[in-house]
Protein backbone atom coordinates (compact mmCIF):
# COMPACT_ATOMS: atom_id res chain seq x y z
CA UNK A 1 16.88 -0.64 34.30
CA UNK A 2 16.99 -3.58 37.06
CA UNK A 3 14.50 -6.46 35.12
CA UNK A 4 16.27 -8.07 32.62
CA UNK A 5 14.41 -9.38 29.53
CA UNK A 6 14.79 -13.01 27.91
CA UNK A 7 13.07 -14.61 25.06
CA UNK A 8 13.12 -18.50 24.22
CA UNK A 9 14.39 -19.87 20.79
CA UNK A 10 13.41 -22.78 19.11
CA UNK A 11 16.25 -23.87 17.81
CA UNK A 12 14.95 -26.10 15.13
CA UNK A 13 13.70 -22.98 13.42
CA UNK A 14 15.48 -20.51 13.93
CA UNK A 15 19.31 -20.47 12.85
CA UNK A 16 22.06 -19.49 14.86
CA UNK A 17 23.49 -16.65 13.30
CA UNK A 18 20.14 -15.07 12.72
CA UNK A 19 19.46 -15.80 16.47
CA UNK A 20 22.00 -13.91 17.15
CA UNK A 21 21.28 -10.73 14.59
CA UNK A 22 17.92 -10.54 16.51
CA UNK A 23 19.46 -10.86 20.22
CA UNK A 24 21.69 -8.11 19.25
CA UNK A 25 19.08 -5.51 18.02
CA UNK A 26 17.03 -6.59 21.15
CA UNK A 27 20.43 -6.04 23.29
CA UNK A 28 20.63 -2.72 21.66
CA UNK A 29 17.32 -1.58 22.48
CA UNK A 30 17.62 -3.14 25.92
CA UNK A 31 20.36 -1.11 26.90
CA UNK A 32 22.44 -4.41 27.56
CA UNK A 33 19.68 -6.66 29.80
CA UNK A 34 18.79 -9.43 26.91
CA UNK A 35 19.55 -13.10 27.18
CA UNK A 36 18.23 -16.36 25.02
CA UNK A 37 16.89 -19.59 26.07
CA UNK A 38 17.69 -22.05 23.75
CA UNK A 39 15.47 -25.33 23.35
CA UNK A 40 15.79 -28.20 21.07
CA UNK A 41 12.32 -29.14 20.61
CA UNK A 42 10.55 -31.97 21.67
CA UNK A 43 6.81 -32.48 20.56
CA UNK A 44 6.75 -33.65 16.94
CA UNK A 45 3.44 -32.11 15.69
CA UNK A 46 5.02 -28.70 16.33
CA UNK A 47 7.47 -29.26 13.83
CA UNK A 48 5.59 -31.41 11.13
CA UNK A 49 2.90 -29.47 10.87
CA UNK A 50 5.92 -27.43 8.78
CA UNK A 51 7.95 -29.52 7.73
CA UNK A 52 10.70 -28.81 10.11
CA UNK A 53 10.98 -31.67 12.03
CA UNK A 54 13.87 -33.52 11.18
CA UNK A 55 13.34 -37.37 12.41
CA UNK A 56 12.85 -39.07 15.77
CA UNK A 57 16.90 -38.75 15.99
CA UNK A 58 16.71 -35.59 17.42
CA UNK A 59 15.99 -36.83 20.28
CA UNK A 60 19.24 -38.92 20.46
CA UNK A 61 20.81 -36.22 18.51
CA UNK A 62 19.18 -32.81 20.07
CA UNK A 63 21.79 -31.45 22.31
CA UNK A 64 24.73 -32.52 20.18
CA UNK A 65 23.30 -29.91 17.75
CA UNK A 66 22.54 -27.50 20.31
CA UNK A 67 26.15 -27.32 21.03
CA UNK A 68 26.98 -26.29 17.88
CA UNK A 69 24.14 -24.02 18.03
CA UNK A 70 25.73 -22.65 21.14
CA UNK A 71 29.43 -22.50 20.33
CA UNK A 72 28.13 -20.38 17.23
CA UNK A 73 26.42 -17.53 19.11
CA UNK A 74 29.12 -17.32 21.31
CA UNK A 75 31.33 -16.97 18.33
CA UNK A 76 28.98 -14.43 17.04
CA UNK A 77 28.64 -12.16 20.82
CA UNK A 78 32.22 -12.49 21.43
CA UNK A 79 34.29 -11.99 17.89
CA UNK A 80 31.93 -10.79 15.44
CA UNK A 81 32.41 -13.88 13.42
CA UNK A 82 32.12 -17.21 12.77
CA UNK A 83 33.70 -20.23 10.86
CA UNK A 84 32.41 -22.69 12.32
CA UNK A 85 32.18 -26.46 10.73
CA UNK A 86 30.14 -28.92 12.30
CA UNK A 87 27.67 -31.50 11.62
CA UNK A 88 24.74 -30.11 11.53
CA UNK A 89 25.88 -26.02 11.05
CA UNK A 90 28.72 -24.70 8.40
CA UNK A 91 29.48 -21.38 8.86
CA UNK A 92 31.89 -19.29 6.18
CA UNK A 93 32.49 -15.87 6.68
CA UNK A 94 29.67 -15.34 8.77
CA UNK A 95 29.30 -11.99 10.37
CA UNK A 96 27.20 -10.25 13.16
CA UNK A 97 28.08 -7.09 13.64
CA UNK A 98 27.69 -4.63 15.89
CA UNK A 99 28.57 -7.25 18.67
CA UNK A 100 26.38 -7.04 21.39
CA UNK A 101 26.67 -4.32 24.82
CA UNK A 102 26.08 -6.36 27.28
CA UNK A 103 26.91 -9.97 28.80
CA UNK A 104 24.32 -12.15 27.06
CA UNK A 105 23.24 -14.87 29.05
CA UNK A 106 22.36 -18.73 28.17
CA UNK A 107 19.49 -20.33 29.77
CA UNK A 108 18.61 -23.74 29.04
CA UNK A 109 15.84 -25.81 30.68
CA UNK A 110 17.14 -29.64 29.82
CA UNK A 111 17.08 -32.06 33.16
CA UNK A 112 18.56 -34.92 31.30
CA UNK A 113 21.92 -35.60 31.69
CA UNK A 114 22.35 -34.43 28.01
CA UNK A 115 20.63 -31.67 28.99
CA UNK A 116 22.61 -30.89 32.52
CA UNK A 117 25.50 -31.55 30.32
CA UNK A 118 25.09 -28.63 28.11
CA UNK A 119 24.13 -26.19 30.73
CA UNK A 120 27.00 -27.19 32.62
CA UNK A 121 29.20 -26.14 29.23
CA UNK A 122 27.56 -23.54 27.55
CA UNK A 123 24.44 -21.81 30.19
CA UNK A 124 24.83 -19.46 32.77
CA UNK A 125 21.59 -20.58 34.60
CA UNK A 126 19.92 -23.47 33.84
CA UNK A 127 16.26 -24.00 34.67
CA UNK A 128 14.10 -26.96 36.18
CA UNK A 129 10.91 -27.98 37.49
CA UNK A 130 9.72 -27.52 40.67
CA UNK A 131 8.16 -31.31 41.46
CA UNK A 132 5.24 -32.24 43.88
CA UNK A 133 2.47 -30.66 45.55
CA UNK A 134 3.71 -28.46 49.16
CA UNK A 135 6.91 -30.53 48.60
CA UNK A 136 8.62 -27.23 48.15
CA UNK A 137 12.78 -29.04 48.38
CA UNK A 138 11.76 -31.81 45.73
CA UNK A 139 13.82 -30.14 42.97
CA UNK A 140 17.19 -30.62 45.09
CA UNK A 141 18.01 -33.75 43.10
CA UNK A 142 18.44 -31.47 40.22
CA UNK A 143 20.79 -29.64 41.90
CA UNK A 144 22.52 -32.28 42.68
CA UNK A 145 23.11 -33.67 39.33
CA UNK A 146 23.78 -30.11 37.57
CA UNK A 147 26.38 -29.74 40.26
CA UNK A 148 28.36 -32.86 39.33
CA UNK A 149 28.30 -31.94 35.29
CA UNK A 150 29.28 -28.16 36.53
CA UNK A 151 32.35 -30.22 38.81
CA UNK A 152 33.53 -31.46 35.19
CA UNK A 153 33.78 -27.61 33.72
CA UNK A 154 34.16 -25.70 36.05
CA UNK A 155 31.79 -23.17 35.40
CA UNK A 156 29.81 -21.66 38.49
CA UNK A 157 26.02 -22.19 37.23
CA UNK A 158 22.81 -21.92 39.20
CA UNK A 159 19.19 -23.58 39.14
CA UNK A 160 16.28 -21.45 38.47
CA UNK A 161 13.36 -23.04 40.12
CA UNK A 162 9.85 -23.13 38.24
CA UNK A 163 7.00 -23.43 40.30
CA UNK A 164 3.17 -22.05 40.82
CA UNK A 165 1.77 -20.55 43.68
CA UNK A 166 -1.83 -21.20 44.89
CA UNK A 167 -2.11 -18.92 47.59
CA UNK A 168 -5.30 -17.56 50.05
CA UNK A 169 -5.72 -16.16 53.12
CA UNK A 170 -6.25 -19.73 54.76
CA UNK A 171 -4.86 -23.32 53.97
CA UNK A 172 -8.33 -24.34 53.06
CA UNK A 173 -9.30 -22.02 51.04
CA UNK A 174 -5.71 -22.14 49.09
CA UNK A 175 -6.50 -26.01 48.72
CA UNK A 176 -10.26 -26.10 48.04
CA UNK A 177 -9.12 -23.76 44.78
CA UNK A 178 -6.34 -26.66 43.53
CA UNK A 179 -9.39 -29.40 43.81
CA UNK A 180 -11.01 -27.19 42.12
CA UNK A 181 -8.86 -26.86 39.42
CA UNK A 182 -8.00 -30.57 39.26
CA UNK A 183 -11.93 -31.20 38.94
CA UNK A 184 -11.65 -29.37 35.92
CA UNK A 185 -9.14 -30.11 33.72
CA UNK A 186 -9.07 -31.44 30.13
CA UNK A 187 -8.84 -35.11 30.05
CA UNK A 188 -8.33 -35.14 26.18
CA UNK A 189 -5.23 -32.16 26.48
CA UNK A 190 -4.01 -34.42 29.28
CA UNK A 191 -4.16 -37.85 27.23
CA UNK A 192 -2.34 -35.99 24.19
CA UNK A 193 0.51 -34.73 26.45
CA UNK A 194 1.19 -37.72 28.01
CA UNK A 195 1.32 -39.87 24.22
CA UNK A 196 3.56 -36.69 22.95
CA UNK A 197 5.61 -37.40 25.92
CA UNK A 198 6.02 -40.91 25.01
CA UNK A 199 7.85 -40.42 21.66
CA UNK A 200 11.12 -39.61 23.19
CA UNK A 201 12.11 -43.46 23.55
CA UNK A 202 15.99 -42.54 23.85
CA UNK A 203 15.80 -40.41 27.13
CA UNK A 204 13.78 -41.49 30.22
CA UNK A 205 15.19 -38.82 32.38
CA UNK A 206 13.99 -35.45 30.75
CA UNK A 207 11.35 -33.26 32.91
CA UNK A 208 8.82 -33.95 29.54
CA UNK A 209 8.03 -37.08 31.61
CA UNK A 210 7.18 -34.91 34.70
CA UNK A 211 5.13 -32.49 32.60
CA UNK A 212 2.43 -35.64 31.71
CA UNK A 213 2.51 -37.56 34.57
CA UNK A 214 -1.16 -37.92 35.05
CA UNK A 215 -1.13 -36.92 38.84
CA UNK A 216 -0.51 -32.77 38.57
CA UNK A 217 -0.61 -32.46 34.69
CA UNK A 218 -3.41 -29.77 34.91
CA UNK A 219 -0.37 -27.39 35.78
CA UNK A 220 2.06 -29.51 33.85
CA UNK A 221 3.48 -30.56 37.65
CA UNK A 222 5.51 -27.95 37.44
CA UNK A 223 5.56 -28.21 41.61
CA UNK A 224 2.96 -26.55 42.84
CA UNK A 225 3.20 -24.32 46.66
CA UNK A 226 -0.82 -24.37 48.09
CA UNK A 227 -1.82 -22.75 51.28
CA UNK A 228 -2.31 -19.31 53.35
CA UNK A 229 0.32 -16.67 51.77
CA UNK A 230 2.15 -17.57 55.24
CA UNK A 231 2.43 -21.56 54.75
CA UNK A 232 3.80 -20.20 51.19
CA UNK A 233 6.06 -17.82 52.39
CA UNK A 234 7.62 -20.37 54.49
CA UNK A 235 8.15 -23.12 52.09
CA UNK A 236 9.82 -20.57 49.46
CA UNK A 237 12.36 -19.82 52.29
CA UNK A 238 12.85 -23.05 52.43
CA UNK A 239 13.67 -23.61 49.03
CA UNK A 240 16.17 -20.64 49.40
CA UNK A 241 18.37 -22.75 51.33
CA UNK A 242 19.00 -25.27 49.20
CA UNK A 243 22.79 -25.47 48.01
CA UNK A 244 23.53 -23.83 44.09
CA UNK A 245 19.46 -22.61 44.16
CA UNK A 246 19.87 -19.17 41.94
CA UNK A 247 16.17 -18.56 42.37
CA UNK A 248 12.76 -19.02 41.62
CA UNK A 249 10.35 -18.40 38.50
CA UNK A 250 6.85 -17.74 39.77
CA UNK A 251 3.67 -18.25 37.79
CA UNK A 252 0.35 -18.39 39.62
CA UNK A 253 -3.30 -19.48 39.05
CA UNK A 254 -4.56 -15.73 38.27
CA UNK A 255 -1.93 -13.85 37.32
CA UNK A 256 -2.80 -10.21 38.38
CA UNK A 257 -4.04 -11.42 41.55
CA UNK A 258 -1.22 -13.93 42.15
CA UNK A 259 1.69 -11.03 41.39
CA UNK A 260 -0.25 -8.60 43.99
CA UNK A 261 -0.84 -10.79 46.52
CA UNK A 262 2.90 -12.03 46.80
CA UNK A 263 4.41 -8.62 46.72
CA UNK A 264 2.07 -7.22 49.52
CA UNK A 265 0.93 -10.28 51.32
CA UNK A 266 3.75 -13.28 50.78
CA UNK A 267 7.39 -11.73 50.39
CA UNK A 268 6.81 -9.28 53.58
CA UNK A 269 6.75 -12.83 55.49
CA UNK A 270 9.74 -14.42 54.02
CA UNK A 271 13.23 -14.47 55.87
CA UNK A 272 15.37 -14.94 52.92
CA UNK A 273 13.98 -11.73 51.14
CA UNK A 274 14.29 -9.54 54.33
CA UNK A 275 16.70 -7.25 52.47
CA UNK A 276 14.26 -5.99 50.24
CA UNK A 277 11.51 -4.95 52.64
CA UNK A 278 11.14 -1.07 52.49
């Protein structure tokens, strides 16, 4: 009853209004805890490979429709129904009924400023990359910027943090595993991500760049916390303090180890999650 549930929606293939008919059956089931993240797409070959990929203009064009992607579901949650006219969506008519129980929530994961621009209007948390290795207050330049698009609509908005944790019981061991996992990674899948990432010629500020820059891509540099579950449970504190910081989105190297591991070993050591020790 506490975890809430959110799926991700590719927006070039999925249209709005039956987006929202299946967020609605899912809120239903859910007992109000569902929310979308919307993305706009941004690797060709995912699209061609079925026809759906409508030109290299969506990337000048992407988040223009994704407003109008937006401003239709909220029709949809909020009224029931929808006439909407835009450029890329017509709606007539359109209904969506029952509406949904609960308060469905927007994420969107765009760092340009196209991207910040549209959280700031239409998300209620927004996420980004962490950046670096042990660099855990890197991402506070997002914050930054989402905070002056936010200033503009006065929406309250927070950053979700992505980031991985690499943890062991000592700094060298927790290190001596990311080598290893550097040693080992794909050159070819590397090489592909960073020409995919190249396409976008009409935006040199989304976090697609980050994802294939050749120095952490074997975790698309997602920012990356290695060391003894102590050094980690220090450097997540301080990325608690950073101003408009809603919270953080964990993945780690081995999964079932990684989610163990932090609840018993890592968040009994962190200050900013005292509240929740038992």
């Amino acid at each position: 009853e506490k975890i809430k549930i959110y799926a991700t929606c590719a927006t070039l293939l999925v249209p709005p209004a039956y987006a929202a008919r299946m967020c609605n059956t899912i809120d239903s089931i859910s007992h109000g805890r569902f929310g979308l993240n919307l993305i706009t797409g941004w690797q060709p070959p995912e699209y061609t490979q079925m026809g759906m990929w409508p030109g290299d203009e969506h990337f000048r064009n992407r988040y223009t429709m994704l407003d109008e992607y937006a401003h239709i579901l909220r029709e949809l949650w909020e009224e029931g129904t929808s006439d909407f006219k835009g450029d890329y969506y017509q709606m007539t008519d359109c209904r969506v009924w029952p509406k949904p129980t609960g308060d469905m929530k927007i994420i969107c994961a765009g760092s340009s400023d196209d991207g910040l621009a549209f959280s700031a209007k239409w998300a209620d948390y927004a996420f980004c990359l962490g950046k670096g290795v042990n660099t855990p207050t890197a991402f506070a330049f997002n914050n930054e910027r989402l905070a002056v698009a936010t200033a503009k609509t006065g929406r309250d908005v927070q950053i979700f943090v992505l980031i991985m944790i690499i943890a062991a019981e000592t700094d060298d061991e927790a290190m001596a595993k990311w080598k290893h996992y550097n040693a080992g990674v794909d050159v070819d899948a590397i090489a592909w991500l960073i020409d995919q990432g190249a396409k976008d010629t009409h935006n040199t500020d989304t976090n697609v760049r980050q994802l294939a820059a050749p120095e952490g891509a074997v975790n698309i540099n997602m920012g990356t916390l290695v060391g003894s579950y102590e050094s980690v449970a220090r450097m997540l504190d301080e990325m608690a303090v950073v101003p408009n910081t809603g919270g953080v989105l964990l993945t780690f190297d081995d999964f079932l180890e990684g989610v163990e591991a932090f609840g018993t070993r890592i968040q009994p050591l962190m200050k900013s999650r005292a509240n929740l020790r038992l």
